[in-house]
N, C-alpha and C. Protein backbone atom coordinates (compact mmCIF):
# COMPACT_ATOMS: atom_id res chain seq x y z
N UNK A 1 -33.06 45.23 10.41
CA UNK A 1 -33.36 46.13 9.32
C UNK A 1 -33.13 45.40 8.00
N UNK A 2 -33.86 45.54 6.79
CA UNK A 2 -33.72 45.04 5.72
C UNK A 2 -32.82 45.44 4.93
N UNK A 3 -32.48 44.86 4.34
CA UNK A 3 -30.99 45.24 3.52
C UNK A 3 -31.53 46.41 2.12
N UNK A 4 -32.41 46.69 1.69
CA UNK A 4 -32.86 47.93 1.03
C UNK A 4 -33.47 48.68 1.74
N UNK A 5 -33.80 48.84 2.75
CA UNK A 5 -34.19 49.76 3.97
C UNK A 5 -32.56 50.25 4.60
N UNK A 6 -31.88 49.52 4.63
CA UNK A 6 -30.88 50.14 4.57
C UNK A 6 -30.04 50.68 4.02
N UNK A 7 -30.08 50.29 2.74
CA UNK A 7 -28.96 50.77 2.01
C UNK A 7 -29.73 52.22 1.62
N UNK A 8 -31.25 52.28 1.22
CA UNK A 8 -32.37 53.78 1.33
C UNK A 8 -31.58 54.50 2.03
N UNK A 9 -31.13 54.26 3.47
CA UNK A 9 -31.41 55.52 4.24
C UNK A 9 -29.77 55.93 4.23
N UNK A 10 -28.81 54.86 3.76
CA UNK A 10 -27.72 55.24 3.88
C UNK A 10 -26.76 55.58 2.48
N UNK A 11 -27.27 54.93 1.92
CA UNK A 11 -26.77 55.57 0.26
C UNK A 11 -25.27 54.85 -0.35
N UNK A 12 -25.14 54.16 0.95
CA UNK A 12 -23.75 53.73 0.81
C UNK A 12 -23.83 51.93 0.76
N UNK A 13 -23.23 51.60 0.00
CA UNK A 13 -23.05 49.93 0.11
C UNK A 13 -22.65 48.88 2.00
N UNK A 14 -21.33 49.44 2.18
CA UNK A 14 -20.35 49.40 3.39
C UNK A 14 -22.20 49.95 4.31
N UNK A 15 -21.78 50.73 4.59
CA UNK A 15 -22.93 51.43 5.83
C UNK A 15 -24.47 50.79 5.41
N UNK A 16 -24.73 50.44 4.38
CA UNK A 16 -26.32 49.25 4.90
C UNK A 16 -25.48 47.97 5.29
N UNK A 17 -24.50 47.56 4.93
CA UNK A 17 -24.30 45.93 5.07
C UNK A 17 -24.07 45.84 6.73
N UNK A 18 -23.41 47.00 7.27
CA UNK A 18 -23.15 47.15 8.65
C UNK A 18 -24.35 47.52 9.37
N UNK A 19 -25.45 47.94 9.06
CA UNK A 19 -27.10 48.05 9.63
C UNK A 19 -27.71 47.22 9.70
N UNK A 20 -27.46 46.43 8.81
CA UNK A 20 -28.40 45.36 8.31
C UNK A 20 -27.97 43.88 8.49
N UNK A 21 -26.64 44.08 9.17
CA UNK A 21 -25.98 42.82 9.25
C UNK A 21 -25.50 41.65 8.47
N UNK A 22 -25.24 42.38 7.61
CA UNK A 22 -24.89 41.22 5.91
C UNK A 22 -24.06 41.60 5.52
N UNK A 23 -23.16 40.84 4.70
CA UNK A 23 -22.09 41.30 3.42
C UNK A 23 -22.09 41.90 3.18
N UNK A 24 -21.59 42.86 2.58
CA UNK A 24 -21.09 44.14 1.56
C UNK A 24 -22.05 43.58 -0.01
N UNK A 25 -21.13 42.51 -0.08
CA UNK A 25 -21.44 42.07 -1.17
C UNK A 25 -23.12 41.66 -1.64
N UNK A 26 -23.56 41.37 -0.33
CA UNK A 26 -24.72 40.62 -0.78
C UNK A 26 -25.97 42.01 -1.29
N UNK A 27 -24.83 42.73 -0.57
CA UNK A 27 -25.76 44.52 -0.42
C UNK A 27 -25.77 45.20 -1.56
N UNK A 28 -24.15 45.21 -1.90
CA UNK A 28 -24.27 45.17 -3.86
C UNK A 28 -24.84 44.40 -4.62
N UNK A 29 -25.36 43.27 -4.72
CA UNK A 29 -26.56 42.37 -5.12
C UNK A 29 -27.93 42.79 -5.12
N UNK A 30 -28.07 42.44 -4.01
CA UNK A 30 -29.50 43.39 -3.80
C UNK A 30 -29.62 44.25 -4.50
N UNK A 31 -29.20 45.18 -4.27
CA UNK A 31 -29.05 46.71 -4.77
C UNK A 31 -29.03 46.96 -6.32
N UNK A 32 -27.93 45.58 -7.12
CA UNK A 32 -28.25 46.30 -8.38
C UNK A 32 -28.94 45.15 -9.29
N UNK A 33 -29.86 44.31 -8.73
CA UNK A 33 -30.88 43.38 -8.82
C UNK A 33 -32.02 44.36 -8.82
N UNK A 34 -32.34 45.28 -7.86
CA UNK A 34 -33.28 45.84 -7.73
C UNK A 34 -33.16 47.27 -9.01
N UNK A 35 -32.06 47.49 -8.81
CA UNK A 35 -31.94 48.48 -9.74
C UNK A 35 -32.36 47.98 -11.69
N UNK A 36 -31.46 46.60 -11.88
CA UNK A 36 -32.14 46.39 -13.02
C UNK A 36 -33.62 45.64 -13.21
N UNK A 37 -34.17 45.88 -12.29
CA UNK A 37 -35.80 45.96 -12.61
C UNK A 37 -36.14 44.37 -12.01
N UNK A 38 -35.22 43.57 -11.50
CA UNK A 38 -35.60 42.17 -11.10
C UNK A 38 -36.04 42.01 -9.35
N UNK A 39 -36.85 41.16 -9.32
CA UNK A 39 -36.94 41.10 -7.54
C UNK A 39 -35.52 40.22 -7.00
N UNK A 40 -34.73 41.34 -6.16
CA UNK A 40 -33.88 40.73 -5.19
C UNK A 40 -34.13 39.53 -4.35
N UNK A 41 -35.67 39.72 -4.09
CA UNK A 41 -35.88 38.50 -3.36
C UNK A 41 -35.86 36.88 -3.64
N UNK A 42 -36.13 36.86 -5.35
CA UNK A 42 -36.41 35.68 -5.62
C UNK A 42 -34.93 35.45 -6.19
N UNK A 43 -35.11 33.70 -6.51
CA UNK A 43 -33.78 33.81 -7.12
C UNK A 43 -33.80 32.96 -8.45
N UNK A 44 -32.50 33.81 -9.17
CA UNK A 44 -33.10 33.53 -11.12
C UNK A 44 -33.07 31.45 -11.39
N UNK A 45 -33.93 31.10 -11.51
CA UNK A 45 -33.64 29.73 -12.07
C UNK A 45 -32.56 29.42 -13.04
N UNK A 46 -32.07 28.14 -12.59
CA UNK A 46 -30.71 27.88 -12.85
C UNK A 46 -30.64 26.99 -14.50
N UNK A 47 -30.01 27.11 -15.26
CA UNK A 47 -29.94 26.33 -16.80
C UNK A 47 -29.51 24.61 -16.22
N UNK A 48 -30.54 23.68 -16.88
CA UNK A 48 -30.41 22.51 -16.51
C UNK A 48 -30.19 22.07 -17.97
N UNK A 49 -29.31 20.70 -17.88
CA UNK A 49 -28.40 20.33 -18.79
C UNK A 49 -30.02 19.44 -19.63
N UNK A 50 -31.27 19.17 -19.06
CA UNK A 50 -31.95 18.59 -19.61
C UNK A 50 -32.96 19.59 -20.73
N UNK A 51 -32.71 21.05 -19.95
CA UNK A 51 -33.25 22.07 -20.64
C UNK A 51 -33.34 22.15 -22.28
N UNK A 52 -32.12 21.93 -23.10
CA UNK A 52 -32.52 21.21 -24.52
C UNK A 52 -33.13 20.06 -25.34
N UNK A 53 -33.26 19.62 -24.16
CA UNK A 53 -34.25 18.04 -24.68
C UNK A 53 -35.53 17.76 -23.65
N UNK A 54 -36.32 18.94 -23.63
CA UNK A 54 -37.44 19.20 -22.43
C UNK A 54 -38.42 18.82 -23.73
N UNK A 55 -38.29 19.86 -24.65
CA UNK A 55 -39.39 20.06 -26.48
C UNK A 55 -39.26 18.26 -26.26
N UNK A 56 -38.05 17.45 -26.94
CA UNK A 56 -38.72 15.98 -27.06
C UNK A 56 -38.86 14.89 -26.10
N UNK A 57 -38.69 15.21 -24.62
CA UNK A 57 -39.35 14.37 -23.38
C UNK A 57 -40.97 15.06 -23.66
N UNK A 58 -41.24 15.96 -23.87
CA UNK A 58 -42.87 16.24 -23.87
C UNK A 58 -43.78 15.50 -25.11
N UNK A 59 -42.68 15.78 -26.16
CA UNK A 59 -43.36 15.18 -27.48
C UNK A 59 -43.71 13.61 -26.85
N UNK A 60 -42.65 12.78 -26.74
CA UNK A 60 -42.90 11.44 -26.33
C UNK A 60 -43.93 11.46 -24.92
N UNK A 61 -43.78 11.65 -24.30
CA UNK A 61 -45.35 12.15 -23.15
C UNK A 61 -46.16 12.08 -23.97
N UNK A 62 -46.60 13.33 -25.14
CA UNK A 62 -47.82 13.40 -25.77
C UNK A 62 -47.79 12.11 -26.07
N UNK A 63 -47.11 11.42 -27.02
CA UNK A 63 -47.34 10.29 -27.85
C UNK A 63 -47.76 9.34 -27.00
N UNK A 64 -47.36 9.10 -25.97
CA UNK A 64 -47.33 7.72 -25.06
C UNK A 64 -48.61 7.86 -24.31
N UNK A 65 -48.92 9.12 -24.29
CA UNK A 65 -50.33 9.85 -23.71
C UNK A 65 -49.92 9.41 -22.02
N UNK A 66 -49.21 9.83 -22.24
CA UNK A 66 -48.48 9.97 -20.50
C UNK A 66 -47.84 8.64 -19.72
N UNK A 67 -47.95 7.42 -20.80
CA UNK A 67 -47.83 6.15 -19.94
C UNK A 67 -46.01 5.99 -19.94
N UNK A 68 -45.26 6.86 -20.86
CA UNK A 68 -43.73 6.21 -20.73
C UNK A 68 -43.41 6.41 -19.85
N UNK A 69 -42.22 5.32 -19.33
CA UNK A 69 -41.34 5.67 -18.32
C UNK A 69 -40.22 6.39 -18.45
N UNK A 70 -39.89 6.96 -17.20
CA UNK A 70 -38.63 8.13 -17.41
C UNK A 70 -37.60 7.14 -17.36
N UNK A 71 -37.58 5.48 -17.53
CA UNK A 71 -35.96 5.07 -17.95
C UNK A 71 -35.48 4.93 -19.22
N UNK A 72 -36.80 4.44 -20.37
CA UNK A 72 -36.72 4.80 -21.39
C UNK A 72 -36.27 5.76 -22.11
N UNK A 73 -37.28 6.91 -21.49
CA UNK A 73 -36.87 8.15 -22.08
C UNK A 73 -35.06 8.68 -22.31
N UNK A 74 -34.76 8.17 -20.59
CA UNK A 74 -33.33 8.61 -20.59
C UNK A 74 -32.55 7.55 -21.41
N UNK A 75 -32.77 6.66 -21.45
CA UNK A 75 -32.01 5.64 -22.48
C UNK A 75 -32.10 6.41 -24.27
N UNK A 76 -33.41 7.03 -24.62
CA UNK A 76 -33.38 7.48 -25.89
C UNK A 76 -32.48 9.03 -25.57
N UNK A 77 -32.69 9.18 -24.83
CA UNK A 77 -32.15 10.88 -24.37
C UNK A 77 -30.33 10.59 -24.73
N UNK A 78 -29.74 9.30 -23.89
CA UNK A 78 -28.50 8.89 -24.29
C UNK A 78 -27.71 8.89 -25.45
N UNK A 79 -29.10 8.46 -26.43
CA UNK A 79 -28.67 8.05 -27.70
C UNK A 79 -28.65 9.30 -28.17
N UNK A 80 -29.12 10.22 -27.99
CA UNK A 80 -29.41 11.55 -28.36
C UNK A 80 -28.13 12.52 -28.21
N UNK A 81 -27.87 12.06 -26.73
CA UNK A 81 -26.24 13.23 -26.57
C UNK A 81 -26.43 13.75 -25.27
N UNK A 82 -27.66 13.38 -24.82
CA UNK A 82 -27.29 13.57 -23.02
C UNK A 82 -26.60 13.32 -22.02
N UNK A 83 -25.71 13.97 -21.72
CA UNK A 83 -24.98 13.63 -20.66
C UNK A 83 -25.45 13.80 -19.15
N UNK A 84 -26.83 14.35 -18.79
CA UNK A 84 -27.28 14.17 -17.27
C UNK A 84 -27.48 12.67 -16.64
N UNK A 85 -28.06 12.96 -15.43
CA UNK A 85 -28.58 11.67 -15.26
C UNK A 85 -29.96 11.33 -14.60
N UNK A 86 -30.58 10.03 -14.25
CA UNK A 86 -31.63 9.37 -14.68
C UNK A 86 -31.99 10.30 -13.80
N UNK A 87 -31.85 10.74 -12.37
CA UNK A 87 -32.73 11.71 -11.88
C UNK A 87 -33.02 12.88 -11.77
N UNK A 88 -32.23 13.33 -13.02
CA UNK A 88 -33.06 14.45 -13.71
C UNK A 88 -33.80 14.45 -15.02
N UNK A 89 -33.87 13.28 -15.22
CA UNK A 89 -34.49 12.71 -16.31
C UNK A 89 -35.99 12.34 -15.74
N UNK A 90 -36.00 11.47 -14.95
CA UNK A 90 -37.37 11.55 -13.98
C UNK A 90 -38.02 12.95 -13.76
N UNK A 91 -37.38 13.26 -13.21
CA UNK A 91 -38.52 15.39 -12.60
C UNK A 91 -38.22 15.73 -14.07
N UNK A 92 -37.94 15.52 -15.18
CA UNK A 92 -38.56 16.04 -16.54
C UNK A 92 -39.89 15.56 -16.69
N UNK A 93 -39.80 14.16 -17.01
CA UNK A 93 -40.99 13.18 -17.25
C UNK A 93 -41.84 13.61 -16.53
N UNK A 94 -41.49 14.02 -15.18
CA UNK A 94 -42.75 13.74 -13.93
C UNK A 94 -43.67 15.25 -14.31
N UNK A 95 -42.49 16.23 -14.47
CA UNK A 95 -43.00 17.13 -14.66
C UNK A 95 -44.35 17.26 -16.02
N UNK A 96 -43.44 16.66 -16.85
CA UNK A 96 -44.32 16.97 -18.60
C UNK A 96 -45.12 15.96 -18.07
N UNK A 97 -45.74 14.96 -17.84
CA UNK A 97 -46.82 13.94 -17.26
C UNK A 97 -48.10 14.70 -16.46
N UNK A 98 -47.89 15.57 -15.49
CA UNK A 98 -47.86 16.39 -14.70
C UNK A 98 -49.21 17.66 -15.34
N UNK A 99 -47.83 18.18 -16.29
CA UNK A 99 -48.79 19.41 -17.30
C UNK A 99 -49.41 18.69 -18.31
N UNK A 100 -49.12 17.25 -18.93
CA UNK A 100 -49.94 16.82 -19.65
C UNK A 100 -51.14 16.04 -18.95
N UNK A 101 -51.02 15.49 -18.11
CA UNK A 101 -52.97 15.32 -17.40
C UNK A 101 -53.33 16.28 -16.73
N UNK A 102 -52.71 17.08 -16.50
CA UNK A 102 -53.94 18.39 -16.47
C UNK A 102 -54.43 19.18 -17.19
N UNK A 103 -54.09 19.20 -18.55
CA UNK A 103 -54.61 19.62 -19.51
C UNK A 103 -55.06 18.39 -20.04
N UNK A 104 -55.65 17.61 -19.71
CA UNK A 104 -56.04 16.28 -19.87
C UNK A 104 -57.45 15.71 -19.23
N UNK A 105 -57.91 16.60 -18.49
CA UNK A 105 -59.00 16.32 -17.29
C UNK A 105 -60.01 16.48 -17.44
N UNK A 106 -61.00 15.49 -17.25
CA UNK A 106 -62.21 15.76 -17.36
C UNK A 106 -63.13 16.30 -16.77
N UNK A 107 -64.28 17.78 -17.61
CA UNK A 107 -64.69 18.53 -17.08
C UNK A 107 -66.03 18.31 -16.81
N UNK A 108 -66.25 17.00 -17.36
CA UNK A 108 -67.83 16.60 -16.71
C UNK A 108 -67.74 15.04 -16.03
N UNK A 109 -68.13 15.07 -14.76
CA UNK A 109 -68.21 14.34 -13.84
C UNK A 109 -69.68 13.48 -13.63
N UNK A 110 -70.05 12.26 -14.35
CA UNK A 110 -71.41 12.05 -14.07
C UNK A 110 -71.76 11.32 -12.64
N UNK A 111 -70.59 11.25 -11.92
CA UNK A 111 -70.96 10.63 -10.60
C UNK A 111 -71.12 11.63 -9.68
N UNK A 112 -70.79 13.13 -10.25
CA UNK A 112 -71.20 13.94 -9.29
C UNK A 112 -72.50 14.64 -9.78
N UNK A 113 -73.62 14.40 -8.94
CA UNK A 113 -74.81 14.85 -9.49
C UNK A 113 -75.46 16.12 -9.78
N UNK A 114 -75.91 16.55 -10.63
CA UNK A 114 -76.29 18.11 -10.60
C UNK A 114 -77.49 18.49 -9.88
N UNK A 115 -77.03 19.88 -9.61
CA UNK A 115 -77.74 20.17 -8.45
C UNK A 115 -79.21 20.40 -9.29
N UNK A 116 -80.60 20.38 -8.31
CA UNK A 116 -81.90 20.29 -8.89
C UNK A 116 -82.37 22.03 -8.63
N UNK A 117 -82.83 22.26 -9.78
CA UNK A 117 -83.51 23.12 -9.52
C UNK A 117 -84.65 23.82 -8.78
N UNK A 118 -84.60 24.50 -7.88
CA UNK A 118 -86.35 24.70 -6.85
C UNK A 118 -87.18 25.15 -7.89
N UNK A 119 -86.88 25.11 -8.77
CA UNK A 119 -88.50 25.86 -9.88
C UNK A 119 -89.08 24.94 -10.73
């Protein structure tokens, strides 16, 4: 049984976690996840220490037009006041690289030929 299918039919915290085979606690979770309007199911993304210096790893992307490397970056990121490290400095880069050539892509293809018209 699902842990809001249970706690529905029982009204009580204790009596779904014992239906449903889970924590107490995880049942009070659920429960007032769902209540303030969020899906229980998913779970909230976590604050990453690179999260304030995402705005200028993208700026430098733009500038470099996607060619910098993420050791650089973290070397200027250093000088800056970062205290993470290089491999979360990489899945920044990779990421902003990522959203910047795909908004980057070209929408006409002349090696793919257009189709001929029957008329």
């Amino acid at each position: 049984m699902e842990i809001l299918e249970a706690y529905d039919l029982t009204g009580t915290v204790w009596s779904a976690a014992a239906l449903a085979g889970h924590d107490p606690k995880t049942v009070k979770r659920y429960v007032e996840a769902r209540a303030s309007g969020r899906n229980p199911y998913e779970r909230e993304p976590r604050p990453k220490m690179i999260d304030a210096f995402l705005e200028k790893v993208e700026e430098w992307v733009e500038q470099s037009k996607a060619t910098i490397r993420a050791d650089v970056v973290h070397e200027k990121l250093v000088k800056m006041g970062f205290r993470g490290s290089p491999r979360s400095t990489r899945r920044a880069v990779n990421a902003a690289k990522t959203a910047w050539k795909a908004g980057k892509r070209r929408t006409y293809r002349p090696w793919i030929p257009e189709p001929v018209s029957a008329y």
